[in-house]
Each structure stands twice: as C-alpha cells, then as structure tokens.
Protein backbone atom coordinates (compact mmCIF):
# COMPACT_ATOMS: atom_id res chain seq x y z
CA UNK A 1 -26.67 -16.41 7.60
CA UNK A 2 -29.96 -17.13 9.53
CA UNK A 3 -30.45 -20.61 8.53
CA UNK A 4 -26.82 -21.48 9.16
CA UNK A 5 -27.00 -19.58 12.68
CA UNK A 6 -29.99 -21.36 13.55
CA UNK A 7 -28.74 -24.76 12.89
CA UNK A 8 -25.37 -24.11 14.93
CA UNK A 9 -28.05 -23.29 17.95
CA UNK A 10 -29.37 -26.51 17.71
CA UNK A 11 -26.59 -28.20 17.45
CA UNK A 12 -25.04 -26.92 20.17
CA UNK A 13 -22.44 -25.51 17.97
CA UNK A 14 -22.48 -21.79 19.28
CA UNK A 15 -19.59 -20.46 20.77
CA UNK A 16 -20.64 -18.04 23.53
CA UNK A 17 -18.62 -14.87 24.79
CA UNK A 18 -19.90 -13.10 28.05
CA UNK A 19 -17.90 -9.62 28.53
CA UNK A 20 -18.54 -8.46 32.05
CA UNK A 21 -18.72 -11.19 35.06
CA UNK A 22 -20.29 -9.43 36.90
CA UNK A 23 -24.12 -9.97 39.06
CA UNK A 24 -25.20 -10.24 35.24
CA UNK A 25 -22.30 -11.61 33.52
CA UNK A 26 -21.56 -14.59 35.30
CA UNK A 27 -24.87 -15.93 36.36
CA UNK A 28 -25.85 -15.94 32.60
CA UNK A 29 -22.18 -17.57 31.20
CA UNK A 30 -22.97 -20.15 33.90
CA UNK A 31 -26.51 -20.74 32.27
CA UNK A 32 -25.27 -20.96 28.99
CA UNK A 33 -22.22 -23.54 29.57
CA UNK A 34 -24.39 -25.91 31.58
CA UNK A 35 -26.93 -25.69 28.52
CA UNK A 36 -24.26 -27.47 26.55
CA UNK A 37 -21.99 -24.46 24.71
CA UNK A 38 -18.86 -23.93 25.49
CA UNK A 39 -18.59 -20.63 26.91
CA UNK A 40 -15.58 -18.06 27.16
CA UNK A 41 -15.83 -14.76 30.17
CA UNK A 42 -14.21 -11.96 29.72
CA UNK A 43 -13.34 -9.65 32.42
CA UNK A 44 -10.37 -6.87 33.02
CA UNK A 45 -10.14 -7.63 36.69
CA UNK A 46 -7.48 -10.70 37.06
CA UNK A 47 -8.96 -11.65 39.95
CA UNK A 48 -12.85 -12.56 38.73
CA UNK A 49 -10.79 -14.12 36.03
CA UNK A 50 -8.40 -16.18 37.99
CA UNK A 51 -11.36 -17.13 40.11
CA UNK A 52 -13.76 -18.54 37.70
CA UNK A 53 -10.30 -20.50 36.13
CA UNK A 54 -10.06 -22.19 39.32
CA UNK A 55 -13.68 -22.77 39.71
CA UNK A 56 -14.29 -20.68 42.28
CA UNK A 57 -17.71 -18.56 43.10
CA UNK A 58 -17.70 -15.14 44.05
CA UNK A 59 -21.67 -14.33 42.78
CA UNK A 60 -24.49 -15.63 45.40
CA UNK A 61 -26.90 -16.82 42.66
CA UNK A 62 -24.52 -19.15 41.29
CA UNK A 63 -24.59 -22.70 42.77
CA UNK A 64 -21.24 -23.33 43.55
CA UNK A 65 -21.32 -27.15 42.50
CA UNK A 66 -22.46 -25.80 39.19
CA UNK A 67 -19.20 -23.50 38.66
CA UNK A 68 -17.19 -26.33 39.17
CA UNK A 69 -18.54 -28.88 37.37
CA UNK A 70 -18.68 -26.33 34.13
CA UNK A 71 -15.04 -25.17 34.58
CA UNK A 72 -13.97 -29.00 35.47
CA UNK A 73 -16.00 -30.14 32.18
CA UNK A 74 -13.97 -27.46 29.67
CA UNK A 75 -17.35 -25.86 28.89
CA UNK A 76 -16.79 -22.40 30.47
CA UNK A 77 -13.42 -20.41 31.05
CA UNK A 78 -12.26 -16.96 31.57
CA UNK A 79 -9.86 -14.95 30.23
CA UNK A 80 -9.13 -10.76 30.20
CA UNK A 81 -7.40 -11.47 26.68
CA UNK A 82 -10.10 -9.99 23.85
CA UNK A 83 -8.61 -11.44 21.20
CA UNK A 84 -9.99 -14.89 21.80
CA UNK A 85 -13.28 -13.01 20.63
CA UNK A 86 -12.75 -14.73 16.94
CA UNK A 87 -13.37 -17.93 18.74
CA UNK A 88 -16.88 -17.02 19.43
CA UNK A 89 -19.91 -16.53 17.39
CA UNK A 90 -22.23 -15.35 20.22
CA UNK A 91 -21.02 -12.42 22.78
CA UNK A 92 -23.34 -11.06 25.84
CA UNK A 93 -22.38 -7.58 26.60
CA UNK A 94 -23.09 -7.40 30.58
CA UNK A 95 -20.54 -4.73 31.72
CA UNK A 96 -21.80 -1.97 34.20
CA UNK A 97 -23.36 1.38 32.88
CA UNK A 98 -23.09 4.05 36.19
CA UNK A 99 -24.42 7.35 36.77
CA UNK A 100 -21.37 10.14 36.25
CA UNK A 101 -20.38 12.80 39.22
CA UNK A 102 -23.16 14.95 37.51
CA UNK A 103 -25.50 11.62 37.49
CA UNK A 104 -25.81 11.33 33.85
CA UNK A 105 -25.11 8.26 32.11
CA UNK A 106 -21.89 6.95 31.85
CA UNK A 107 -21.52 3.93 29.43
CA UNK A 108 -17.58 4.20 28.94
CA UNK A 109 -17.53 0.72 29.67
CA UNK A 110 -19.83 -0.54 27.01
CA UNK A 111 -17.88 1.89 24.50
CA UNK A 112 -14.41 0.29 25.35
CA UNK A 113 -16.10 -3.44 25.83
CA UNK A 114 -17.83 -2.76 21.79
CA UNK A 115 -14.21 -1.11 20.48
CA UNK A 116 -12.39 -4.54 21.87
CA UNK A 117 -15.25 -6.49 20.50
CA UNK A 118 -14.61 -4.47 17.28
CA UNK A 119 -10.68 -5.63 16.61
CA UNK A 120 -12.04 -9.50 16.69
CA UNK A 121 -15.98 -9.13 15.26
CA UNK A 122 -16.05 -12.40 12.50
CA UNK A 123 -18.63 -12.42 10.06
CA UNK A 124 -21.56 -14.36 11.26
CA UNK A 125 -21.10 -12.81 14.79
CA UNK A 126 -24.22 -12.47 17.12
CA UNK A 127 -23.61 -9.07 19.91
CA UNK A 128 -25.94 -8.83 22.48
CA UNK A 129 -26.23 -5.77 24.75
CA UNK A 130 -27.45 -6.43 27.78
CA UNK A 131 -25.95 -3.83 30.02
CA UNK A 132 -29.04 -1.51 31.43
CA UNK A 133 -28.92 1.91 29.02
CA UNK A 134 -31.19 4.65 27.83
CA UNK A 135 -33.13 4.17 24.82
CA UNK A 136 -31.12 4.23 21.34
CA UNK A 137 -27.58 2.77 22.72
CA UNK A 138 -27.36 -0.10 20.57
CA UNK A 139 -28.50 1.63 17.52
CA UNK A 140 -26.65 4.72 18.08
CA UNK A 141 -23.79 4.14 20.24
CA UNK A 142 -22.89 0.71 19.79
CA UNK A 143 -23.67 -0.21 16.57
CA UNK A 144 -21.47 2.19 14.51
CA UNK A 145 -18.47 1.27 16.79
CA UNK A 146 -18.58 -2.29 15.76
CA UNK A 147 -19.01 -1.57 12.39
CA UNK A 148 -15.98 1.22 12.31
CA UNK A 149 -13.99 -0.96 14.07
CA UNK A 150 -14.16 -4.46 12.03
CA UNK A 151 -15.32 -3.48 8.45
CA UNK A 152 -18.98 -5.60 8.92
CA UNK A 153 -22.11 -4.38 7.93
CA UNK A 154 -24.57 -4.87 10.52
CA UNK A 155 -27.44 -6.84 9.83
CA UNK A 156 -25.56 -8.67 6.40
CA UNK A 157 -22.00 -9.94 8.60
CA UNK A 158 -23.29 -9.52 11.73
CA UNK A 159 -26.61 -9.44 13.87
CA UNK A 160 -26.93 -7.00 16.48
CA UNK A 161 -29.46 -6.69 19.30
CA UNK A 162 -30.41 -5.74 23.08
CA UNK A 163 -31.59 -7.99 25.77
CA UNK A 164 -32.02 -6.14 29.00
CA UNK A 165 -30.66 -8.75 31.96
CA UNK A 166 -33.18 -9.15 35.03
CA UNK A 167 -31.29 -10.24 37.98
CA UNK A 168 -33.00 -9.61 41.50
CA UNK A 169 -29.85 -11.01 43.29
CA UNK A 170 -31.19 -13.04 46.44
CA UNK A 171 -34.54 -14.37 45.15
CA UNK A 172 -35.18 -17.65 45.93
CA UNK A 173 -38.00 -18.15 42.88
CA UNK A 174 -36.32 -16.52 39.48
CA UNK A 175 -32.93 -16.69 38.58
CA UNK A 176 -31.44 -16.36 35.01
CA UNK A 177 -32.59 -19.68 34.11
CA UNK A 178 -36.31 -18.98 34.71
CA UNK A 179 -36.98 -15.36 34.36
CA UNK A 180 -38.68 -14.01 31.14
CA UNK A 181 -36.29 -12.69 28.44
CA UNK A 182 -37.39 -9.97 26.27
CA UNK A 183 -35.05 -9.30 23.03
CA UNK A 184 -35.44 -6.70 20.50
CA UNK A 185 -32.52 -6.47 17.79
CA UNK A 186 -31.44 -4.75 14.00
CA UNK A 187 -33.89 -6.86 11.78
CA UNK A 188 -36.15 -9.81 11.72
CA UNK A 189 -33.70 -12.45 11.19
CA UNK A 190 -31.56 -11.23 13.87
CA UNK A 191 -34.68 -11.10 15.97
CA UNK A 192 -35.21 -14.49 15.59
CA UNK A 193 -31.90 -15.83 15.84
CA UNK A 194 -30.49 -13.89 19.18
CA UNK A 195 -34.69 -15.26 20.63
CA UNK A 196 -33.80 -18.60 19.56
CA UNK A 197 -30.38 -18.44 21.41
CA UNK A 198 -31.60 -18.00 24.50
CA UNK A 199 -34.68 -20.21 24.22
CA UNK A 200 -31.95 -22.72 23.67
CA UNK A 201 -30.93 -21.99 27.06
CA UNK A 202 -33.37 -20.78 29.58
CA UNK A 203 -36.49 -22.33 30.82
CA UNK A 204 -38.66 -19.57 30.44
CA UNK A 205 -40.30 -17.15 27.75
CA UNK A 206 -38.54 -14.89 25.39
CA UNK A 207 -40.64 -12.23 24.17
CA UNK A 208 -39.44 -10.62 21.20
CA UNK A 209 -40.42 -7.02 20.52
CA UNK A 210 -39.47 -4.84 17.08
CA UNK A 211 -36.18 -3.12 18.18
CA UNK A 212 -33.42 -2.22 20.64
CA UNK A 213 -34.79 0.53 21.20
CA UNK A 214 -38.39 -0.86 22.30
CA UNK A 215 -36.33 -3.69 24.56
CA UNK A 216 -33.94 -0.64 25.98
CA UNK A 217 -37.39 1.29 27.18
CA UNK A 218 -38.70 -1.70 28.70
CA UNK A 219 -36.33 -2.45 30.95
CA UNK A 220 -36.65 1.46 31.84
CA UNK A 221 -39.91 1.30 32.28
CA UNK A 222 -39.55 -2.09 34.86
CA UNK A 223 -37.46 0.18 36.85
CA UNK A 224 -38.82 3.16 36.56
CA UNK A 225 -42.03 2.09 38.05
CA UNK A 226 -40.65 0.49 41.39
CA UNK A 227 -38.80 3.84 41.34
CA UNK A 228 -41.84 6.22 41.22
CA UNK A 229 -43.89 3.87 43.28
CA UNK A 230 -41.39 3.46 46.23
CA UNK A 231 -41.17 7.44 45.96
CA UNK A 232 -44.94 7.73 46.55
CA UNK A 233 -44.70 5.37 49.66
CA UNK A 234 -41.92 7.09 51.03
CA UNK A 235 -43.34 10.48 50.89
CA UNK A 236 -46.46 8.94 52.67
CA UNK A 237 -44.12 7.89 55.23
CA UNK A 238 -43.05 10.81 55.89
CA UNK A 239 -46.56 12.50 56.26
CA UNK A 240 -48.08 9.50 58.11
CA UNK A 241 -44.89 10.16 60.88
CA UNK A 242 -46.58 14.07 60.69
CA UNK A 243 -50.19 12.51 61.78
CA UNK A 244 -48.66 9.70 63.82
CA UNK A 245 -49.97 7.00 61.65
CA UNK A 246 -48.35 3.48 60.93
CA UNK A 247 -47.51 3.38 57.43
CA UNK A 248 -46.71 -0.02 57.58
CA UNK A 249 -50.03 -1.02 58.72
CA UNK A 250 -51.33 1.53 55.97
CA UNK A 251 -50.09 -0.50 53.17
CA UNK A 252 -50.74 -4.30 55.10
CA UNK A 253 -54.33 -2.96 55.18
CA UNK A 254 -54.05 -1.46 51.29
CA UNK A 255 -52.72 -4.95 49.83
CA UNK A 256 -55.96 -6.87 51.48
CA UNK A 257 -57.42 -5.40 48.32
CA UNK A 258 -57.45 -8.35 45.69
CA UNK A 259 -57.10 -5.94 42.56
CA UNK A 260 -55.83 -2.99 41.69
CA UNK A 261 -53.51 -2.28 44.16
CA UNK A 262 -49.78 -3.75 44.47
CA UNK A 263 -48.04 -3.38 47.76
CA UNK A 264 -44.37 -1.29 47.77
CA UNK A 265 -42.67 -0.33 51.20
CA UNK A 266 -40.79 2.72 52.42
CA UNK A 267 -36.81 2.60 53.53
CA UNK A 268 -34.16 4.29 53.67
CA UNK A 269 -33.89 4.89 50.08
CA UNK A 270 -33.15 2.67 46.98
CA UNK A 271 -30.07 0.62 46.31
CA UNK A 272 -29.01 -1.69 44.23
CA UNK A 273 -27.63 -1.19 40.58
CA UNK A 274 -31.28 -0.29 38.50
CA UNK A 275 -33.87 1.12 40.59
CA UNK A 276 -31.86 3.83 41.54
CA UNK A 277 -30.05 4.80 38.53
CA UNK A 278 -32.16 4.18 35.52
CA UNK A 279 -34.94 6.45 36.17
CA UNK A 280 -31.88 8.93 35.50
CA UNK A 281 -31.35 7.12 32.06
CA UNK A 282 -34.60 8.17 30.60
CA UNK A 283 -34.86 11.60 32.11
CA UNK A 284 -31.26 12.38 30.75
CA UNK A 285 -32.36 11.16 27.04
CA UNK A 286 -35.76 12.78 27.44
CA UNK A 287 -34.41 16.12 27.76
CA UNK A 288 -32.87 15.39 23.69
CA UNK A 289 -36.47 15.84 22.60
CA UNK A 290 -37.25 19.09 25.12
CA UNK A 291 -39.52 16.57 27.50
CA UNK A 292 -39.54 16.99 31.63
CA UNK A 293 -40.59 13.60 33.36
CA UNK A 294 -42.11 15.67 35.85
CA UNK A 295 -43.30 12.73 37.45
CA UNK A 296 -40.39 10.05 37.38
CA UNK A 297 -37.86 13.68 38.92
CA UNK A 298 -40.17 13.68 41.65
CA UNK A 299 -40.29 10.74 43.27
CA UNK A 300 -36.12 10.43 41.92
CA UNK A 301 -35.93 13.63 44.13
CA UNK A 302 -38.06 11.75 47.51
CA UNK A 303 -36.01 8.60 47.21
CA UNK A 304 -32.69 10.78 47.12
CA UNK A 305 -33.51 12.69 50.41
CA UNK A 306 -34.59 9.40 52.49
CA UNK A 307 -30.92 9.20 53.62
CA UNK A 308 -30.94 12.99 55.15
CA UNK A 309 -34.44 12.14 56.20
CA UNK A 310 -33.28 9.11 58.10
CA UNK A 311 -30.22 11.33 59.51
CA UNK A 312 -32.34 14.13 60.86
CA UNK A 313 -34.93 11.65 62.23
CA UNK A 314 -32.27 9.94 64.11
CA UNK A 315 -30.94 13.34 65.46
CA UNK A 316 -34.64 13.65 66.91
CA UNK A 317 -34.24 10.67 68.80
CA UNK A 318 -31.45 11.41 70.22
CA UNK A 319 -32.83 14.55 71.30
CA UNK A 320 -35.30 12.87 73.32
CA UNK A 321 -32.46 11.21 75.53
CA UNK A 322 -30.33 14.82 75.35
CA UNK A 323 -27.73 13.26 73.17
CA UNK A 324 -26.32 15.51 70.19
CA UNK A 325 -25.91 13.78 67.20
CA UNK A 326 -22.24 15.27 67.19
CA UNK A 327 -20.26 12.67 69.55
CA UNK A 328 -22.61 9.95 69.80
CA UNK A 329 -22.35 6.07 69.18
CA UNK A 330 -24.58 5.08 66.41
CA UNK A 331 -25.51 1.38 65.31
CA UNK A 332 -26.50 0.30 62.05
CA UNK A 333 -27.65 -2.81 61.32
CA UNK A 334 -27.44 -3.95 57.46
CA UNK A 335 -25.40 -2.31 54.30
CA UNK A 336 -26.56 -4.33 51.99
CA UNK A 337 -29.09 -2.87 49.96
CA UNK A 338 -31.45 -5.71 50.25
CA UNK A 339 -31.90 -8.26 52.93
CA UNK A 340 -29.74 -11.57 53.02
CA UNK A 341 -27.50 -10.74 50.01
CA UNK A 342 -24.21 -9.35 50.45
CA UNK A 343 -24.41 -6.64 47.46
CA UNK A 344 -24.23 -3.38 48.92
CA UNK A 345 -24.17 -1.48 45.47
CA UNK A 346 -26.04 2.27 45.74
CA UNK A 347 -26.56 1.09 49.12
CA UNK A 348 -29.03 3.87 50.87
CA UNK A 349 -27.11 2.60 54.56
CA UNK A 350 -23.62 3.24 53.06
CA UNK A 351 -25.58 6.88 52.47
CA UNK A 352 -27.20 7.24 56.00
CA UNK A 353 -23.45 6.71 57.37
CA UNK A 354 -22.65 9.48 55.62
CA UNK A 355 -24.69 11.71 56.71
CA UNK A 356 -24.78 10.78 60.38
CA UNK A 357 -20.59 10.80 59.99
CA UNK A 358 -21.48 14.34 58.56
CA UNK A 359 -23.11 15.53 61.61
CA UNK A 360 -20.15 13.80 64.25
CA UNK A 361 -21.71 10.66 64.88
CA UNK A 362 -19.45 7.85 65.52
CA UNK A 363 -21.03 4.85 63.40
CA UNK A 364 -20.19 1.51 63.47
CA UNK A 365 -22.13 -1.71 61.28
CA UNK A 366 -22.91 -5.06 61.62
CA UNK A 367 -24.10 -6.95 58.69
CA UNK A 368 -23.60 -10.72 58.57
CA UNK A 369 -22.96 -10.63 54.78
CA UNK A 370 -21.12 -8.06 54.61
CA UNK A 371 -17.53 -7.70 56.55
CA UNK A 372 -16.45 -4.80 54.86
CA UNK A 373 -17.20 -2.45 52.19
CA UNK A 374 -15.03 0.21 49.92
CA UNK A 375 -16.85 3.71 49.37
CA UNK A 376 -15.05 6.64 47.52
CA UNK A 377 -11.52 4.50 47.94
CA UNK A 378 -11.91 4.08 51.84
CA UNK A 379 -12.38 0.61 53.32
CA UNK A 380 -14.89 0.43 56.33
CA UNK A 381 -15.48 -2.45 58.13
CA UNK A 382 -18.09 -3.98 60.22
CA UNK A 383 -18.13 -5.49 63.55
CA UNK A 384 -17.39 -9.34 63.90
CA UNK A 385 -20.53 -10.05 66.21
CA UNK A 386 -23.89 -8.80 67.20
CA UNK A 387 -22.93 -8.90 71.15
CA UNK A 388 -24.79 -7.70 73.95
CA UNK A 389 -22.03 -5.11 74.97
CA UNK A 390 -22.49 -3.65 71.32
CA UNK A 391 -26.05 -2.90 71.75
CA UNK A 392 -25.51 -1.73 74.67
CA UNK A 393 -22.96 0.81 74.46
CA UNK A 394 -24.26 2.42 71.08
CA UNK A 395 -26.51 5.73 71.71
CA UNK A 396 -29.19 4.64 68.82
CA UNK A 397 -29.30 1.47 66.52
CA UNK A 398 -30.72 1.76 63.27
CA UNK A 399 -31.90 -0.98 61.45
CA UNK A 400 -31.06 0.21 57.85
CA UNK A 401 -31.53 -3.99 55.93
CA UNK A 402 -33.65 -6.42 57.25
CA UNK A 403 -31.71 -9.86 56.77
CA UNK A 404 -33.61 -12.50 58.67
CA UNK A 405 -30.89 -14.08 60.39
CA UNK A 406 -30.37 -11.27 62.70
CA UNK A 407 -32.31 -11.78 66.44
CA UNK A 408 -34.18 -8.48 66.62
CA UNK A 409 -35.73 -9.01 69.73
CA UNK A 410 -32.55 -10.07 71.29
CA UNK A 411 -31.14 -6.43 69.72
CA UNK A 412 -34.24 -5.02 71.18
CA UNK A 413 -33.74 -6.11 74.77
CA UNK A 414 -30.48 -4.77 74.59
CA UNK A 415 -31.06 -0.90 73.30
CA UNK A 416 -31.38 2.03 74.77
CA UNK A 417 -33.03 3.30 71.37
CA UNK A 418 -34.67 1.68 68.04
CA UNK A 419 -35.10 3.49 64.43
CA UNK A 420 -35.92 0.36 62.34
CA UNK A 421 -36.35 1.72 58.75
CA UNK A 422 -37.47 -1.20 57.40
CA UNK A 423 -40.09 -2.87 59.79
CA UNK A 424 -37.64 -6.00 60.58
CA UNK A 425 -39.15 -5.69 64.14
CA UNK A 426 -42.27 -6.51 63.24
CA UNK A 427 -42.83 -9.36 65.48
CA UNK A 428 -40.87 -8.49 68.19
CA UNK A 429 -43.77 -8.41 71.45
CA UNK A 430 -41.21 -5.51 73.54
CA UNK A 431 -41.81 -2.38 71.35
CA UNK A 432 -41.23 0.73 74.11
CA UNK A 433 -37.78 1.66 72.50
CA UNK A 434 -38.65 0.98 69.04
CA UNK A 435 -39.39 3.74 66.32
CA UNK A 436 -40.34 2.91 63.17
CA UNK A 437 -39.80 4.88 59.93
C-alpha cells in the first residue's frame, strides 16, 4: 500500500477530502488544489458550501483570485454530502474542538466528522487529524471509530495520523503554504506517506516525529507556552500599574537583550481559537495520570481575570471624573482578537463588554473589520464610523485591538478619557488623557 500511495502522490493522482472549512480547513483545501489535486470540502453549513461552489471567499488568508481560479479550473469543490468520501483517498480532518460549559474538551465534532468518515473509509484511505486536541485523540478516540465504523484495519487498509494545523490568521510572512508541518501517524509507512503528501504541497519543512500522540503534544506545547508566557507579562502588568511603572517600556528595554529573552505583551486577555483553550487540553488529560500543571493553571487563571481586571480599572477611571460605571457611555475600540483581522473568536473585548454591561455601562464598538458579531445567540453590532461626535460623547474609550488603520491621535484629541490596553497609542505626541494598561 505504501509504494502504490506514494506513486499516486507523485503523480498527482491523490484525491484530497478537507472536512471542516473553516480558518484551517479552507486555507489548506486551497493549498492542496492549486498544488495540482483535485480537492473535495466538506462542510455542514450550506452557506460555506454554497460559497466556495460559487467561488467566493469568506477566509482572509485566502487570495481571492486563487479561490476562483481553483473552483473555475474543477480542481476544488464543496459539498455537505459525506458520501462522496469514497471518491477520495486523502481526507484532512480540520473541524473545531471547543472548550465545554465546564471548559473541558469537547471534540463532538471530530467524533461525528470520523463516524461520517467511517460509512465511506475505502481501503487505501489516508485520515489526517488536524483539529487541535489533547494528547491520545487519534489513537484513542478516533482511531477505533473508523475502524468500527468501516470494517478496516488501521495501519493494513488504511493509514492514520495527526498533523496539528498552524494558522496565525493575519500574518503577512507564513501562511499554510510556508509554515513548517510536523506529522506524526500509526506506523512508519504511514509516517512517510501522510509527510510525503504534504511535502507534495507546501513549500516548507515537514518534520516527522514517532506518533500522534508526540505531534498532538507539540502543538500543546506551541500554545501552551505563549499561554504561560503572556500570563507572566500580564501579572507584571498588573504590579508595574501598583509601582507606577511602564510595562511596556519594561519589556522594549528587556527585548534589547540579543539572547535569551523573547518579547510577549500584556492585553486584555487571550483570544483567538488555541492560545486560550489548549492549555485546558493538557491540564484536563493530565489529571488521567493524577498530575497538577501547577504552572500552565496559573497563568490560565491571570489571563482569565484580565477582562474583570480591565472592567474594574476602567471603573477607576471613571471615578476620577465622578462617573459611576453604572449609566455611563463606554467606547471600545477593536473585537477582534488580534489587530487587522476580522476573527473575533474567544475574543477578550467581546469579554470586557461583558463585564462593563455587567456593571450598567452602556457600550458601544467600532472595529473596521468587524460590523457585527453573535455572542451566546445575540447579535451586537458596531458603529458605522469613527466620528468626532462618537468620541466625544462616550464617558471612556478603551482601546481593546490595535488595528493600524484606526487614527489614534485623531481618537485622542477627541476624548475625554483613554484606557488603551494594548499600547496602539504609542506614538501619539498628546498623552494627558491616555492610560495605559
């Protein structure tokens, strides 16, 4: 099965299936139709499905022209019908994998995406994982669904591995294409075969480690880091605002160091779909083997609070001008989770909001990427335009994402008060009403 695999790769004669078009899904079916196989999505929501059909984008780090050309040329569709799984001979597994109400992992959708995989598995199949999960998920979880479900024997029908996606959705420099894969599946051969499928296809290296569940802890382990080391930063933000120290020119003066030292920044907490979750991943699955991560609950615990902190600093400022929190108009600037994207996901502004709404602030938003968002069913939107009367009539603005197409200093000649979060007024001359996290 290798040999004949391998060939197929080289000739171009892989069918691809991507479940999930998603941030993950859709960048990487992209990647792998415009590297010459013809590529099938898969996706229960009609309208991601209708959309990529008609060649339409919907994901900022694919190039438009590229979608169409693809979809024009035959070499990518999308469908929500699973049975056109025995068409294909390579499937990516890129649905999401959430935190639960009582934030432990929740990877219904990989179960349901592996049981549909199941019906429609062929022999000589290649399944790929590459949905974010806790160490043992492909082993444990996914691989005795597929085999229940079609009758194969992993490793003799089909191969089986885990490829942890690494999407940092607005980066200019790495995209799919030229990021670093690292793949670790069921077996040697399969090891070699799911490496050499994506070598086929991406620009960059594939490292190939001994198993899933070496792969699954690395991409834990990326996360976990920026997690623990953005929780150190932030709780020195919050002392340095004790002592009435800058922390931001704390760490500008730290990362003049040329070794040893690598620069993170406080905020208003962590967003985005990784950072903030998997840290939960491996502290959930450590607890199987009677192991605290002391360490990694700690600085999950710091990051968590940054939205109250944020709240009750605000409150503070308002103090200073005799406003209660309770009745007054509130400004933030940015939901996105990261500046000039429009992905709000685990956004730590959608969380602020909260918990000035909480206290009876009236909050409005203005992000210029994103118009509206939907948290816990409700739809909030933002305001059209950054006007003069806006700034003007709210009590405080808080600058909660620091996109670089908004005109701080014209936002600071405007307000009565300033709580930038996330330094975005660095250069702005005017500071007196400006207080920085």
């Amino acid at each position: 099965m290798k040999q004949k695999l391998l060939s197929k790769i080289h000739q171009k004669d892989i069918k691809v299936g991507v479940v999930g078009l998603g941030y993950v899904g859709l960048p990487l079916a992209v990647e792998k139709a415009k590297a010459g196989f013809r590529t099938i999505g898969f996706d229960i929501q009609k309208e991601k499905v209708d959309m990529v059909n008609a060649g339409e984008n919907y994901i900022g780090d694919v190039v438009n022209e590229d979608l169409k050309d693809i979809v024009k040329s035959k070499f990518l569709s999308a469908t929500s019908d699973f049975s056109f799984i025995k068409d294909v001979d390579f499937i990516a597994i890129c649905v999401p994998t959430p935190l639960d109400a009582h934030q432990q992992p929740d990877i219904s959708y990989v179960e349901s995406s592996a049981k549909e995989i199941s019906k429609y598995l062929k022999k000589g199949s290649i399944v790929v994982l590459e949905s974010t999960t806790y160490p043992g998920t492909t082993e444990d979880v996914l691989k005795p669904i597929l085999e229940e479900g079609s009758g194969l024997e992993c490793g003799i029908d089909f191969y089986l591995g885990f490829s942890p996606e690494r999407v940092d959705p607005g980066n200019l420099i790495y995209k799919t294409k030229n990021t670093p894969k690292v793949v670790g599946a069921i077996g040697e051969d399969a090891t070699e075969v799911i490496g050499e499928m994506y070598r086929a296809v991406l620009e960059s290296e594939v490292h190939l480690v001994s198993s899933p569940a070496v792969a699954e802890m690395e991409k834990i382990l990326e996360n976990t880091y920026r997690n623990v080391n953005i929780g150190l930063i932030n709780e020195l933000a919050i002392l340095c605002n004790k002592m009435g120290i800058n922390i931001w020119e704390v760490v500008d003066a730290a990362k003049s160091k040329p070794y040893g030292f690598q620069a993170f920044y406080p905020g208003p907490g962590l967003g985005g779909h990784c950072i903030p979750l998997d840290p939960y991943y491996l502290s959930w699955k450590a607890r199987e083997f009677g192991f605290h991560t002391s360490m990694i609950e700690s600085s999950m615990m710091i990051n968590d609070k940054m939205p109250e902190y944020c709240a009750e600093r605000a409150s503070k400022i308002l103090n200073r001008f005799k406003k209660a929190m309770n009745g007054s108009r509130i400004l933030i600037l940015g939901v996105a989770y990261k500046q000039d994207i429009d992905d709000f996901r685990e956004s730590p502004a959608i969380r602020v909001i909260e918990e000035l709404e909480k206290e009876g602030a009236e909050v409005i938003y203005y992000d210029p990427f994103v118009s509206e968002y939907n948290e816990h069913g409700a739809i909030k939107k933002g305001e059209d335009e950054l006007t003069e009367d806006l700034i003007k009539n709210a009590d405080l603005v808080i600058v909660t994402t620091a996109h670089t197409n908004v005109d701080y200093s014209f936002v600071q000649k405007h307000a009565k008060a300033i709580f930038d979060t996330k330094n975005a007024m660095k250069h702005v001359q005017e500071r007196e009403n400006i207080e920085l996290l």
